[in-house]
N, C-alpha and C. Protein backbone atom coordinates (compact mmCIF):
# COMPACT_ATOMS: atom_id res chain seq x y z
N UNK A 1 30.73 -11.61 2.24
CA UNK A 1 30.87 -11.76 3.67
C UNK A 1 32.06 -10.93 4.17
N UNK A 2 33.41 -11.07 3.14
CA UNK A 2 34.29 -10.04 3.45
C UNK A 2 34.01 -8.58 3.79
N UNK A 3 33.24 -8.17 2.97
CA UNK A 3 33.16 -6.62 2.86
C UNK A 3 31.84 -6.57 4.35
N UNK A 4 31.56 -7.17 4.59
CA UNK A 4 30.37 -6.92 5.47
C UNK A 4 30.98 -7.27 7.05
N UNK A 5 31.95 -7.75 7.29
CA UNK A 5 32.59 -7.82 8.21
C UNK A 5 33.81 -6.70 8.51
N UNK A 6 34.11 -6.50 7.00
CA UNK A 6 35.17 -5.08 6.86
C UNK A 6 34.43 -3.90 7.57
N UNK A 7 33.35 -3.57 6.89
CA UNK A 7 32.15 -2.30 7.35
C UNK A 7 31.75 -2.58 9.27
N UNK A 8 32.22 -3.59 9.97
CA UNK A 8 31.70 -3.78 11.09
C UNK A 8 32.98 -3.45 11.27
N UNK A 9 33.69 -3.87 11.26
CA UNK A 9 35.30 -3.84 11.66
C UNK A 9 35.80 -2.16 11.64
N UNK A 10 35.31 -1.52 10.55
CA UNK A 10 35.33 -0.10 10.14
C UNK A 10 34.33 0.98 11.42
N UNK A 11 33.00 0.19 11.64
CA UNK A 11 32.10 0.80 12.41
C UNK A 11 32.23 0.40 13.68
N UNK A 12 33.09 -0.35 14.19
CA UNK A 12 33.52 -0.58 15.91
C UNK A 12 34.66 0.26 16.24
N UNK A 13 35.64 0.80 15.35
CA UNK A 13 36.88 1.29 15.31
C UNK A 13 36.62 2.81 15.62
N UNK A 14 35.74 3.15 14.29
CA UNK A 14 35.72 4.74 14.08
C UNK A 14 35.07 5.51 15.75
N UNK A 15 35.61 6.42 15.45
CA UNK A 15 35.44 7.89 16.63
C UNK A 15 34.12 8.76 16.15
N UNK A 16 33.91 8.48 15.04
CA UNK A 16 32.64 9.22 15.15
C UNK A 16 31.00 8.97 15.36
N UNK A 17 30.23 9.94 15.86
CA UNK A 17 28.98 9.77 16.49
C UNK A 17 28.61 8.49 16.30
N UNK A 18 27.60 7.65 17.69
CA UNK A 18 27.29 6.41 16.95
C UNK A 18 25.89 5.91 16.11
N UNK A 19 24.96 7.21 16.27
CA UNK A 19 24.35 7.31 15.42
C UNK A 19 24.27 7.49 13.29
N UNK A 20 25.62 8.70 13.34
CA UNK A 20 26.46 8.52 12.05
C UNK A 20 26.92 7.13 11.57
N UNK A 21 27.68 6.33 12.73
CA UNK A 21 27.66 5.18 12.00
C UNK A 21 26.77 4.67 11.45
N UNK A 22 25.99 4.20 12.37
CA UNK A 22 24.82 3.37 12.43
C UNK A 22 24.25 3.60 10.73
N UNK A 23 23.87 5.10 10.31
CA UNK A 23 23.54 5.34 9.01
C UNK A 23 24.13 4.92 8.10
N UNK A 24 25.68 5.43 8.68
CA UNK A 24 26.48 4.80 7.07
C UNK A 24 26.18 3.36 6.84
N UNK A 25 26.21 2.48 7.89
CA UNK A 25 26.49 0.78 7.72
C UNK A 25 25.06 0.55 7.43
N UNK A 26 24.07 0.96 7.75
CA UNK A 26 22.83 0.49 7.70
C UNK A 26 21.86 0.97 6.17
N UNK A 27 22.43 2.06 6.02
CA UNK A 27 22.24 2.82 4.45
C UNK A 27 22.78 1.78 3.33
N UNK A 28 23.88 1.42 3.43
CA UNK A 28 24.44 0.81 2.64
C UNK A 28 24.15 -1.03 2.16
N UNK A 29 23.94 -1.47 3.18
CA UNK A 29 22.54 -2.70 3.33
C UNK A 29 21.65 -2.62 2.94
N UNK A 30 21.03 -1.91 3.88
CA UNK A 30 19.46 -1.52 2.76
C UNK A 30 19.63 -0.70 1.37
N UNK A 31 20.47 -0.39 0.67
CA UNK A 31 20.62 -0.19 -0.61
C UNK A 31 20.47 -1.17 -1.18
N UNK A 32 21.46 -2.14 -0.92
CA UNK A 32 21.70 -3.68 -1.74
C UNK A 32 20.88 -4.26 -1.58
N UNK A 33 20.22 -4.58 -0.14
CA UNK A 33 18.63 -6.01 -0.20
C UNK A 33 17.66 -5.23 -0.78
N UNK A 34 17.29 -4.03 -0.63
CA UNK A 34 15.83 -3.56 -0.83
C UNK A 34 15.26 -3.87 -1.57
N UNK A 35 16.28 -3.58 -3.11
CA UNK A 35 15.42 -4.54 -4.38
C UNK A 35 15.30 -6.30 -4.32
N UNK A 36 16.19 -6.77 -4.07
CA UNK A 36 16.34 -8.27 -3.27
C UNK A 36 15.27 -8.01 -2.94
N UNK A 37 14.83 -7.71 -1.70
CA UNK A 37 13.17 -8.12 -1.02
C UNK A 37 12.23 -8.01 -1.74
N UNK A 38 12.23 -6.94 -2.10
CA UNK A 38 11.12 -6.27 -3.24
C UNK A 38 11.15 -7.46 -3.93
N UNK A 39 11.77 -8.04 -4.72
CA UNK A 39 11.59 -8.95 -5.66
C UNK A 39 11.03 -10.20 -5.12
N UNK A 40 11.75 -10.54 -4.19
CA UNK A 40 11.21 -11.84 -3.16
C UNK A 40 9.92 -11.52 -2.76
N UNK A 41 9.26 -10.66 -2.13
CA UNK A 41 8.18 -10.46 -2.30
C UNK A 41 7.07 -10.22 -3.34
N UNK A 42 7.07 -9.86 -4.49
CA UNK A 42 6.64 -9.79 -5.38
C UNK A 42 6.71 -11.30 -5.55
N UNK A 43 7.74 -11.95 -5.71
CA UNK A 43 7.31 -13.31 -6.48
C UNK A 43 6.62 -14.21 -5.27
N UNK A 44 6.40 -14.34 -4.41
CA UNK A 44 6.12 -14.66 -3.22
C UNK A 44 4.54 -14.52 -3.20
N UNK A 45 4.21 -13.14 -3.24
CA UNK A 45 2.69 -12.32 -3.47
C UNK A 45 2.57 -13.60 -4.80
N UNK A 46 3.20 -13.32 -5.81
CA UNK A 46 2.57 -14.17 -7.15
C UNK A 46 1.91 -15.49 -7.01
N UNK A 47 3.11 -16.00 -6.06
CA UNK A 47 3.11 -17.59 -6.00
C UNK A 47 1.85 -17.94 -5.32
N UNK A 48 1.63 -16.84 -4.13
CA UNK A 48 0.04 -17.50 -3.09
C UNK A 48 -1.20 -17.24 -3.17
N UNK A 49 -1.41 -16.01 -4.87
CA UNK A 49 -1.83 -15.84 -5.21
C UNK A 49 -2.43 -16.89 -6.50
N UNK A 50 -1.45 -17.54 -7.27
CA UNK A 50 -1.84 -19.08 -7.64
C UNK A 50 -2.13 -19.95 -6.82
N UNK A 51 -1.42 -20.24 -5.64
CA UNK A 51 -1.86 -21.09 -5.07
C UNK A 51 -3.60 -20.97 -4.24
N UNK A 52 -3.93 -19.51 -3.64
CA UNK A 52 -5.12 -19.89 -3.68
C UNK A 52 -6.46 -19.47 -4.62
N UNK A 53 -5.99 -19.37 -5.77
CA UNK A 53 -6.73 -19.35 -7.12
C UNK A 53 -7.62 -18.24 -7.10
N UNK A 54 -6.79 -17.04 -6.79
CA UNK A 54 -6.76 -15.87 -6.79
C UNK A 54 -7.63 -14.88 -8.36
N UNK A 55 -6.10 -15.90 -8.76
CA UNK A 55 -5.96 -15.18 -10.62
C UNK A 55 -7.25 -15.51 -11.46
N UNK A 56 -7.44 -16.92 -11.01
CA UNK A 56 -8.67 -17.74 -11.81
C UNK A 56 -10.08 -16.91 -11.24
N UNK A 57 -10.01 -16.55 -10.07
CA UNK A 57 -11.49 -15.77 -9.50
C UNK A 57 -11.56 -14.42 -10.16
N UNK A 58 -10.40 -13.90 -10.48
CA UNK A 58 -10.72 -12.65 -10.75
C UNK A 58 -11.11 -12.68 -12.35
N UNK A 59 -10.16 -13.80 -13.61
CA UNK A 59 -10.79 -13.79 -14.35
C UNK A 59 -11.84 -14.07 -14.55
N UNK A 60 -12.38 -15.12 -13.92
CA UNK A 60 -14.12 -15.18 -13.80
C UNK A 60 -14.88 -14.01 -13.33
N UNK A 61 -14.34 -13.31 -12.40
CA UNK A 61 -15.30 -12.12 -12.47
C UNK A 61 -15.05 -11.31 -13.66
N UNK A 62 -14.21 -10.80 -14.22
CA UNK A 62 -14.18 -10.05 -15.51
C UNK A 62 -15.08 -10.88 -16.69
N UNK A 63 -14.96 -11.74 -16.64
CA UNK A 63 -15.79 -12.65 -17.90
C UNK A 63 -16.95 -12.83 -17.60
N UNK A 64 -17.53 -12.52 -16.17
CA UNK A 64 -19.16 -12.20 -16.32
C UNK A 64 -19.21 -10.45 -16.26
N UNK A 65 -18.50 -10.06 -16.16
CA UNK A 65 -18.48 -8.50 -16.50
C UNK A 65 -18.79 -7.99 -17.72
């Protein structure tokens, strides 16, 4: 929470373009969650995919295949 309030504190201050900011602070976020989501989603996809018996339909179609 420190460092993410530092980077706002850093990006209200600075003189340069406010588009440049915008990249630096926003680049640097989406570095760190992206795999975070990715993963949350993936296990997410998994989970509602058991839940509506997804996995079980498809092995039944391969096993009359």
């Amino acid at each position: 929470m420190w460092n993410s309030l530092n980077e706002l504190r850093i990006f209200s201050e600075s003189d340069d373009d406010y588009e440049d900011r915008l990249s630096r602070l926003y680049n640097e976020w989406i570095k760190d969650l992206k795999p975070k989501m990715d993963s949350a989603r993936a296990t997410i996809e998994s989970e509602y995919k058991n839940i509506i018996g997804i996995n079980e339909h498809n092995k039944a179609l391969q096993a009359d295949g």
